[in-house]
N, C-alpha and C. Protein backbone atom coordinates (compact mmCIF):
# COMPACT_ATOMS: atom_id res chain seq x y z
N UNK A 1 65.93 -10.63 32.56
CA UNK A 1 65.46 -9.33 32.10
C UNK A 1 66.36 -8.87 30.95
N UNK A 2 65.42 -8.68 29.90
CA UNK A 2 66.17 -7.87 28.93
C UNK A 2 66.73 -6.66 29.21
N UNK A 3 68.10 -6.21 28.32
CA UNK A 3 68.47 -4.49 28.45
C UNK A 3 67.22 -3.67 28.13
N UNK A 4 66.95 -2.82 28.80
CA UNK A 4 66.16 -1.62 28.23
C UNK A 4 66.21 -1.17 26.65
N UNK A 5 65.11 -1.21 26.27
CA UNK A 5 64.79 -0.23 24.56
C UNK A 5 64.61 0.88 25.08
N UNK A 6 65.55 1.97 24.46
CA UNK A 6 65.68 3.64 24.84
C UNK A 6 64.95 3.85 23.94
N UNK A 7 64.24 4.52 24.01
CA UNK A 7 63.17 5.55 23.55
C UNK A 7 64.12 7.20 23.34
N UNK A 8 64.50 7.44 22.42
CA UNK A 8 65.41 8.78 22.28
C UNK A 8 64.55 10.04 21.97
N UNK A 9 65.21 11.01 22.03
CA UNK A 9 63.75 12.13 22.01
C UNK A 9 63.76 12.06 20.28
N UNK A 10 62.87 12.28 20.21
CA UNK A 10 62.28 12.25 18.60
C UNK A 10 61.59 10.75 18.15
N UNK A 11 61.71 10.03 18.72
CA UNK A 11 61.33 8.52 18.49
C UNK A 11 60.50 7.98 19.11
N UNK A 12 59.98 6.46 18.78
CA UNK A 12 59.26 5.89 19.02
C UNK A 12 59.60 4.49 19.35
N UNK A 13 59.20 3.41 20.17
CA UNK A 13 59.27 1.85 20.05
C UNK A 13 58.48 1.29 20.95
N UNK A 14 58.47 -0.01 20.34
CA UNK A 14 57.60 -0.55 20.57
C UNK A 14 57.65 -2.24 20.76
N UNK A 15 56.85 -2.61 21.66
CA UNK A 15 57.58 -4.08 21.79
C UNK A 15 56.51 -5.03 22.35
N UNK A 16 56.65 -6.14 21.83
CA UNK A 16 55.53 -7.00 22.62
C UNK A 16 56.53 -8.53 22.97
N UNK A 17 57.52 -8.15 23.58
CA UNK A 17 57.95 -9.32 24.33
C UNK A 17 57.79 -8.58 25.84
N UNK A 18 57.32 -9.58 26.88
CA UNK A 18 57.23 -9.09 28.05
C UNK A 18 58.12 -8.82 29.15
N UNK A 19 59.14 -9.55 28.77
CA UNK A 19 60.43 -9.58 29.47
C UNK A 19 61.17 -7.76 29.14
N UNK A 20 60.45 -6.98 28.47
CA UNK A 20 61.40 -6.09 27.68
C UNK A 20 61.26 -4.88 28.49
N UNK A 21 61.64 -3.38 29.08
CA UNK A 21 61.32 -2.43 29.61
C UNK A 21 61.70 -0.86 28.48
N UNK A 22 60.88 -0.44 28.20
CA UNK A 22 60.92 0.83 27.40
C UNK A 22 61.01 2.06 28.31
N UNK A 23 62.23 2.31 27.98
CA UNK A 23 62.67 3.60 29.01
C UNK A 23 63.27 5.03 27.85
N UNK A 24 62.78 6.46 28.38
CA UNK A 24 63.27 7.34 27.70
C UNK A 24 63.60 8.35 28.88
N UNK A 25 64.94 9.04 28.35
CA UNK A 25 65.52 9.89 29.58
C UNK A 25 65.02 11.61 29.50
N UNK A 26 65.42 12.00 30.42
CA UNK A 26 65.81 13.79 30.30
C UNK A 26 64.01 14.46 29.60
N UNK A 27 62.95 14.09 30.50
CA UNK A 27 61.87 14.80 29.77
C UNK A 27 62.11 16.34 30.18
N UNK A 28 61.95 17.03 29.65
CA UNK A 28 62.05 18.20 30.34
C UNK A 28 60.60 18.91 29.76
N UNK A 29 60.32 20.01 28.62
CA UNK A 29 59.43 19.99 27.87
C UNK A 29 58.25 19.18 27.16
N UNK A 30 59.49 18.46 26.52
CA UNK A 30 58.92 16.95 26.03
C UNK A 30 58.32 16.12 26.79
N UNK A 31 57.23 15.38 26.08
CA UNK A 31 56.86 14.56 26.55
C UNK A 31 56.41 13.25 26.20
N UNK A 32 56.65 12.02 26.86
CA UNK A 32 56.41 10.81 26.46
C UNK A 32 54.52 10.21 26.58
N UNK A 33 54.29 9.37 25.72
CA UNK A 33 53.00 9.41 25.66
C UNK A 33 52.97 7.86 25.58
N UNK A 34 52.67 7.16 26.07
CA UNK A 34 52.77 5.70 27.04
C UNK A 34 52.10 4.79 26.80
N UNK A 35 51.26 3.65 25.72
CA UNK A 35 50.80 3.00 25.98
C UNK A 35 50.79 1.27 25.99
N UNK A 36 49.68 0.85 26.97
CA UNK A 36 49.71 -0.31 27.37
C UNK A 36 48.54 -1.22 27.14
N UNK A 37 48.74 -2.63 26.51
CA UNK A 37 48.12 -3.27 26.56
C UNK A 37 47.95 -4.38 27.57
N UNK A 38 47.15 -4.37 28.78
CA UNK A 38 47.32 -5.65 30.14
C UNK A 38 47.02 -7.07 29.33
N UNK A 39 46.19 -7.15 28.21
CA UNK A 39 45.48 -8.63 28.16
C UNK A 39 47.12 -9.32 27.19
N UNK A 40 47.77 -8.49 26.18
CA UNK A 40 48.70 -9.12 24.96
C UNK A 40 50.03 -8.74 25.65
N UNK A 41 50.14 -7.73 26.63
CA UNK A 41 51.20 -7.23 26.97
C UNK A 41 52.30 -6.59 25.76
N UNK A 42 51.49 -5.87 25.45
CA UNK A 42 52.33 -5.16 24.08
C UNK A 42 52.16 -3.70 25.08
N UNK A 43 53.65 -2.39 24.87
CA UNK A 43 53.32 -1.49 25.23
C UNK A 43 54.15 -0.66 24.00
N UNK A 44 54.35 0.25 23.83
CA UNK A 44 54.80 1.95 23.12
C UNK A 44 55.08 2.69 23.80
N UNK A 45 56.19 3.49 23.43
CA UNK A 45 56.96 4.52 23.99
C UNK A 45 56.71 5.64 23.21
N UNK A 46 56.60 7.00 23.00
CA UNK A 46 56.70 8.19 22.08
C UNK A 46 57.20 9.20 22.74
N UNK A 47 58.42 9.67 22.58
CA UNK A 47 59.32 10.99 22.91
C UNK A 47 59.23 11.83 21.89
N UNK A 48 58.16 12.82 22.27
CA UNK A 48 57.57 14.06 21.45
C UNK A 48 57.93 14.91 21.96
N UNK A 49 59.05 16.31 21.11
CA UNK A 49 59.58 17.60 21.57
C UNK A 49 57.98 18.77 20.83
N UNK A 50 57.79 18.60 20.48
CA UNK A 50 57.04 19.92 20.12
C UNK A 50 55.48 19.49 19.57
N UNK A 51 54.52 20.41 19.23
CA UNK A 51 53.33 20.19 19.40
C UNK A 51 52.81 19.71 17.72
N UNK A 52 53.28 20.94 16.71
CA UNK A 52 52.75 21.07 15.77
C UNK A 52 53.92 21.12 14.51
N UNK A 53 53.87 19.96 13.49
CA UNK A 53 54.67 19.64 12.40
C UNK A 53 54.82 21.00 11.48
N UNK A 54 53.53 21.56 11.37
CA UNK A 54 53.62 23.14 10.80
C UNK A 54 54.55 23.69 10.73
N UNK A 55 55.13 23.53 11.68
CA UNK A 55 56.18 25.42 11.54
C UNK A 55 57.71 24.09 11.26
N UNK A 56 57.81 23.34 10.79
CA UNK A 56 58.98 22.48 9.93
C UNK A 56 59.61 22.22 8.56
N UNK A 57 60.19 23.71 8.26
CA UNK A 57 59.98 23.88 6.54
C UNK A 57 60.88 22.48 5.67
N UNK A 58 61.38 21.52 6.80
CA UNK A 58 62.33 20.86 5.72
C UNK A 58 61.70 19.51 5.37
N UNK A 59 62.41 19.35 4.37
CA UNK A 59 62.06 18.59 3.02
C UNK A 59 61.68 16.97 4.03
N UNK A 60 62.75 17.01 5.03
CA UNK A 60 62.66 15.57 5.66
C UNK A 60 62.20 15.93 7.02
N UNK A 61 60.82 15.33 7.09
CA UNK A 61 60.55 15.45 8.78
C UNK A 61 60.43 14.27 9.67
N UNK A 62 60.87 14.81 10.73
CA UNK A 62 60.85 13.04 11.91
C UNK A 62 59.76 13.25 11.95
N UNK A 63 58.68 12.20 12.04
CA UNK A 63 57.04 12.21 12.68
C UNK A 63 57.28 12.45 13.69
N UNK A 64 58.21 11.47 14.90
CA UNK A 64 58.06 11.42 16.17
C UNK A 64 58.59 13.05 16.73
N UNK A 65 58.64 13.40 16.16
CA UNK A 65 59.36 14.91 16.93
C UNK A 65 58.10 15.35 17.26
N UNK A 66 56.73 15.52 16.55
CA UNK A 66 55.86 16.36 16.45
C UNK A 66 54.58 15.34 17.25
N UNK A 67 53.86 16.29 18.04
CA UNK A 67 52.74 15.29 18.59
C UNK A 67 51.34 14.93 17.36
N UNK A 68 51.08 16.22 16.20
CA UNK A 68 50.57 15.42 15.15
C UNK A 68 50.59 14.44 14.91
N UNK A 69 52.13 14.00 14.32
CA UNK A 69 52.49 12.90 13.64
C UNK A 69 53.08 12.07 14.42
N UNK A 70 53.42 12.44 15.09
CA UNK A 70 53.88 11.05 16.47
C UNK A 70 52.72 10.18 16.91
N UNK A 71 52.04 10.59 17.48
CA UNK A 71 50.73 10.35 17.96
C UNK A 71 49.67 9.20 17.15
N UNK A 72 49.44 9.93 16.28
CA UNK A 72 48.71 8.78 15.58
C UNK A 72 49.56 7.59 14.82
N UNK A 73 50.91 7.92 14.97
CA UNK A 73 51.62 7.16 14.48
C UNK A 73 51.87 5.90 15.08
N UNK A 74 51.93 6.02 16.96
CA UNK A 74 51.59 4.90 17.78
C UNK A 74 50.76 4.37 18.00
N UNK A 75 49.61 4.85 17.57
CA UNK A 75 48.68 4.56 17.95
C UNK A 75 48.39 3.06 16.92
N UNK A 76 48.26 3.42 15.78
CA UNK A 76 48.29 2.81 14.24
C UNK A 76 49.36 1.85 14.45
N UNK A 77 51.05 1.70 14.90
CA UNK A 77 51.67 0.58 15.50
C UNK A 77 51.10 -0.25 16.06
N UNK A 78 50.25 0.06 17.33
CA UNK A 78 49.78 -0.52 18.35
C UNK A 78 48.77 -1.52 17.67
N UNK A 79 48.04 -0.84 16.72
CA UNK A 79 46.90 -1.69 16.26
C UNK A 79 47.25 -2.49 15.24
N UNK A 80 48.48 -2.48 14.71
CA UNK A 80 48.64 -3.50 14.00
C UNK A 80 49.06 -4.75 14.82
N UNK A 81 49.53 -4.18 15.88
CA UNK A 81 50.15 -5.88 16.47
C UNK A 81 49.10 -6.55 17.39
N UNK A 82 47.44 -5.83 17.05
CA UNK A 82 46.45 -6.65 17.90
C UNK A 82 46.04 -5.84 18.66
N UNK A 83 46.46 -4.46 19.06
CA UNK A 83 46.16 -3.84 20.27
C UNK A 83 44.66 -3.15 19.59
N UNK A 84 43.51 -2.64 20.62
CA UNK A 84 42.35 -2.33 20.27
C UNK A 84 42.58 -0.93 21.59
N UNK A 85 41.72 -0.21 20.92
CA UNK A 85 41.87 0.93 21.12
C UNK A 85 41.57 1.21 22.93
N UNK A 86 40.34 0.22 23.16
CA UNK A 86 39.91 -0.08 24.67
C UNK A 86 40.75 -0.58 25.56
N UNK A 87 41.32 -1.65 25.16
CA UNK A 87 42.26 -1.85 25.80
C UNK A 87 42.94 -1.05 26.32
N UNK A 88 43.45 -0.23 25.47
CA UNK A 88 45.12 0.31 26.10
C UNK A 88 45.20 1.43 27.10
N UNK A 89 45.68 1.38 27.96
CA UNK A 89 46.13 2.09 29.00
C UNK A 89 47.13 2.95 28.87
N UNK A 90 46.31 4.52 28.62
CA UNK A 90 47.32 5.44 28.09
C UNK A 90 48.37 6.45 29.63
N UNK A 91 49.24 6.37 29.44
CA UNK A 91 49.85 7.43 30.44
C UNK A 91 50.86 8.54 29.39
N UNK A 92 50.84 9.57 30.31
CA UNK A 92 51.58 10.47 29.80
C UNK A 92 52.39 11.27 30.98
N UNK A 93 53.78 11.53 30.45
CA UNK A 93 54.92 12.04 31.54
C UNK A 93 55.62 13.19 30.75
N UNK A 94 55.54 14.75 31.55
CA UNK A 94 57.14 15.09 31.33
C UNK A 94 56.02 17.04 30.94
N UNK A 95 56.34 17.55 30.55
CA UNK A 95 55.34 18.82 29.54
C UNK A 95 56.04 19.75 30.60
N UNK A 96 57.31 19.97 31.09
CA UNK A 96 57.51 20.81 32.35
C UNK A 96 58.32 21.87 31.57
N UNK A 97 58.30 23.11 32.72
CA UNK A 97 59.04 24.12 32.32
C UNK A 97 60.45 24.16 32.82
N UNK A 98 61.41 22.92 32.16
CA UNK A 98 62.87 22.89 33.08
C UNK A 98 63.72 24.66 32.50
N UNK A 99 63.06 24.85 31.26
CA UNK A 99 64.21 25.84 30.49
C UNK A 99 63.87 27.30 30.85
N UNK A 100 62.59 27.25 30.58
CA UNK A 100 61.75 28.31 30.41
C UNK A 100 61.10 29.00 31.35
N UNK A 101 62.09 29.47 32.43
CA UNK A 101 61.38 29.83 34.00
C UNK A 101 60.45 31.03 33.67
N UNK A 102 60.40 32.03 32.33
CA UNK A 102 59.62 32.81 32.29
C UNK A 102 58.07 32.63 31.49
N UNK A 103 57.95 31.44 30.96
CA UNK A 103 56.65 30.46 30.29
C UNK A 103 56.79 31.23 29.48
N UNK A 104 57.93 31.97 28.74
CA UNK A 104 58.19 32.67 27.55
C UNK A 104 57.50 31.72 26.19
N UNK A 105 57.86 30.44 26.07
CA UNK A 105 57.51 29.42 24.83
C UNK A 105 56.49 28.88 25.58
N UNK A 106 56.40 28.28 26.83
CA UNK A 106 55.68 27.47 26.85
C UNK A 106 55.42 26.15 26.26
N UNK A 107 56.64 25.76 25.97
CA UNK A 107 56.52 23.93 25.05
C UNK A 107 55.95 23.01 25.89
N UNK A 108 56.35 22.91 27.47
CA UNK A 108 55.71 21.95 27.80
C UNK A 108 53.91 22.01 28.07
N UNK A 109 53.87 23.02 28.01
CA UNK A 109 52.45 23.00 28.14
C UNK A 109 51.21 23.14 26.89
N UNK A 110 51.91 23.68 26.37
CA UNK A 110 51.69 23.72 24.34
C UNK A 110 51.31 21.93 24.01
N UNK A 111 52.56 21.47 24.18
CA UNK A 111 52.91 20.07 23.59
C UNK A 111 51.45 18.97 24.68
N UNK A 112 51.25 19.32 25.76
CA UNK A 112 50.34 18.68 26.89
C UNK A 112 49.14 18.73 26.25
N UNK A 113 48.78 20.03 25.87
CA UNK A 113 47.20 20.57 25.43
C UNK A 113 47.41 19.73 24.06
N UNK A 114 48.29 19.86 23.34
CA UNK A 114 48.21 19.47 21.78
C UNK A 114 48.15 17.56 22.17
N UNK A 115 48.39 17.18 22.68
CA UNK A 115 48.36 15.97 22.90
C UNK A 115 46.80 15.54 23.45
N UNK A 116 46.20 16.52 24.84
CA UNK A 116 44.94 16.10 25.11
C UNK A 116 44.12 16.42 24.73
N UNK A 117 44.53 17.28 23.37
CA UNK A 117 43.15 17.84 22.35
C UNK A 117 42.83 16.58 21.16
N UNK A 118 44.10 15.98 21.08
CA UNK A 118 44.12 15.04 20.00
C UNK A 118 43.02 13.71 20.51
N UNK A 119 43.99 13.37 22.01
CA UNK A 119 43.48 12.07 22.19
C UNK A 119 41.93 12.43 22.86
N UNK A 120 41.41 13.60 23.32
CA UNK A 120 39.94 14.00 23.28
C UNK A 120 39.21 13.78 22.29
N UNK A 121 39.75 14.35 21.02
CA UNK A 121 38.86 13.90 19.43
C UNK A 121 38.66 12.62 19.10
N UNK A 122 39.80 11.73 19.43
CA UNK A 122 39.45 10.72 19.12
C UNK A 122 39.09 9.34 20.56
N UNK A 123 38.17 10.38 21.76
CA UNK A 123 37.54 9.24 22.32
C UNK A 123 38.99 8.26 23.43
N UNK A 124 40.10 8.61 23.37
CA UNK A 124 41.04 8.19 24.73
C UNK A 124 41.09 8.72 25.76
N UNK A 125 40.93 8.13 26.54
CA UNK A 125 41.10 8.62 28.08
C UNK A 125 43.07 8.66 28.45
N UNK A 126 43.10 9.49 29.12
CA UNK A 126 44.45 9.56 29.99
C UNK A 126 44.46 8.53 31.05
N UNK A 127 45.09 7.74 31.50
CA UNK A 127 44.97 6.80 32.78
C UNK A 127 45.45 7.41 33.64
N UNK A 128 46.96 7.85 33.13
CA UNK A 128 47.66 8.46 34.20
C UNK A 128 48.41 9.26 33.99
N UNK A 129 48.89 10.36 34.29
CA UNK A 129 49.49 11.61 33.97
C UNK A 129 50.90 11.71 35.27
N UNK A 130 51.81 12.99 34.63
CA UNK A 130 52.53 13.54 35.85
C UNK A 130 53.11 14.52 34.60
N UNK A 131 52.83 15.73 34.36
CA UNK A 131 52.80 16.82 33.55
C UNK A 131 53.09 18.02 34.50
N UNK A 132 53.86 18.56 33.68
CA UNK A 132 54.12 20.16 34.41
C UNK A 132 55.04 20.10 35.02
N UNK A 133 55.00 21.08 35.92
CA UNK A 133 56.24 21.67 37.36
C UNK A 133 57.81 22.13 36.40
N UNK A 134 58.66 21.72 36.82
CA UNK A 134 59.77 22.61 36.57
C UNK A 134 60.92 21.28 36.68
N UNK A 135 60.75 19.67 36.68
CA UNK A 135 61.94 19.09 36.73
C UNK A 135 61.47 17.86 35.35
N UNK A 136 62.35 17.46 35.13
CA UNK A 136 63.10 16.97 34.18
C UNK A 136 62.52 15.26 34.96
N UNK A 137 62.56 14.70 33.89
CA UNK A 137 62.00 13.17 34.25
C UNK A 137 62.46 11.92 33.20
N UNK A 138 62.81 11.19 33.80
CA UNK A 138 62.97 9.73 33.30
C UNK A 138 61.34 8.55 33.88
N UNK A 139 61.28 7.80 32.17
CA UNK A 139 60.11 7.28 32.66
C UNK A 139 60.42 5.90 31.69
N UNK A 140 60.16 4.73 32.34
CA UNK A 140 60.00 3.05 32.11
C UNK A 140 58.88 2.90 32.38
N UNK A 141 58.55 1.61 31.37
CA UNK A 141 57.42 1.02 31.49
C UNK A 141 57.59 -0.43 31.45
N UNK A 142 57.35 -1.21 32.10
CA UNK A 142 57.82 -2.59 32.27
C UNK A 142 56.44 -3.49 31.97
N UNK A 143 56.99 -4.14 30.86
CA UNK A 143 55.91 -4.61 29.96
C UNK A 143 55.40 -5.74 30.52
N UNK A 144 56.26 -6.72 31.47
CA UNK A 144 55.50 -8.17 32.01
C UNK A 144 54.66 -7.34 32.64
N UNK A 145 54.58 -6.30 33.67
CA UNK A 145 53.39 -5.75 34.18
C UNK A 145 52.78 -4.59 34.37
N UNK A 146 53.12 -3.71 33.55
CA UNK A 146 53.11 -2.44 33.05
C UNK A 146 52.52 -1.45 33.74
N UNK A 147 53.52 -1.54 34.59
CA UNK A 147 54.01 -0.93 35.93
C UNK A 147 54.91 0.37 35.09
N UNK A 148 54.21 1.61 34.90
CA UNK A 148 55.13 3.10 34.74
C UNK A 148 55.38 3.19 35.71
N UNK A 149 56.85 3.43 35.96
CA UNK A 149 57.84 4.05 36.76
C UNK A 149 58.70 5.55 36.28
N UNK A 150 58.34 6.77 37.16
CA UNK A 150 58.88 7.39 36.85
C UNK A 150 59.50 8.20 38.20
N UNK A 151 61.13 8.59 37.31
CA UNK A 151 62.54 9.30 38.75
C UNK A 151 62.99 10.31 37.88
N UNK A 152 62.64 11.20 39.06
CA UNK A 152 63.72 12.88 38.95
C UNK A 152 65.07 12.69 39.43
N UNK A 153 65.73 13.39 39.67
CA UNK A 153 65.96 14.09 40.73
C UNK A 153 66.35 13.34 42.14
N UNK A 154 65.64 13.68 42.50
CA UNK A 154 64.75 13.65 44.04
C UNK A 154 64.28 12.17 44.56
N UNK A 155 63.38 11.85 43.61
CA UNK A 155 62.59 10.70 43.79
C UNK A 155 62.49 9.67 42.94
N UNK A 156 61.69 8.58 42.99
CA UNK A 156 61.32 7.17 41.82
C UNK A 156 59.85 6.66 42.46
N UNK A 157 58.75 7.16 41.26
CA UNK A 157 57.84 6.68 42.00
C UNK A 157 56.86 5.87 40.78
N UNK A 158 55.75 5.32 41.09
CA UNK A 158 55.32 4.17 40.11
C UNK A 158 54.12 5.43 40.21
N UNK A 159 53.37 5.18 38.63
CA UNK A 159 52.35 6.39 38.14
C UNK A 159 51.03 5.49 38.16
């Protein structure tokens, strides 16, 4: 088994050796947006903090910060290395309120909708979700069999 590819918040990766596991820590708000190919075994990681690139007046912007530009940005990876849009097995983890006990901002749930408005327009289904509540999440995806695994806290459970 290979070391883990960290997925850092603001970023993206991506890998099509199968031996490889794509892991990103501390979701709290943020959220990771997951996909998998079963037939090539290629999967993607995306650690997205916020919904909309808009309100980012500077000159240099990360794509991956923003679910706009994050988003289609994996997607467009994916398909260059063979992946087809049917194929892939999308999951998504994390959109919770760890900070914000008064839903004052609301990021994680902002960033959730902005994500399932996107992949609605363009015809993706969600496979598998674990969005919301109030804790903080670590989530792997283990590419020989792309098996999402995701641990709080508390628990470690497969999605």
């Amino acid at each position: 088994m290979n070391k883990p590819i960290v997925v850092s918040i603001a970023d993206m990766q991506i890998s099509d050796n199968p031996n490889d596991t794509l892991v990103t820590y501390s979701l709290g708000s943020c959220i990771a947006v997951v996909l998998y190919n079963p037939y090539i075994k290629i999967g993607g990681m995306l650690h997205v903090m916020l919904p909309d690139s808009s309100i980012d007046r500077s000159e240099i912007i990360n794509p991956f910060k923003y679910v706009d530009l994050g988003v289609p940005l994996l997607f467009k990876n994916m398909f260059k290395l063979g992946c087809k849009r049917g194929s892939l097995i999308t999951s998504i983890v994390g959109g919770s309120n760890v900070m914000d006990n008064n839903n004052f901002f609301n990021i994680g749930e902002r960033n959730y909708q902005a994500i399932r408005k996107m992949l609605w327009r363009n015809n993706v289904i969600i496979n598998k979700e674990d969005v919301g509540g109030s804790k903080s999440r670590t989530v792997r995806l283990f590419l020989e069999t792309g098996k999402v695994v995701v641990s709080n806290a508390k628990e470690e459970y497969e999605l």
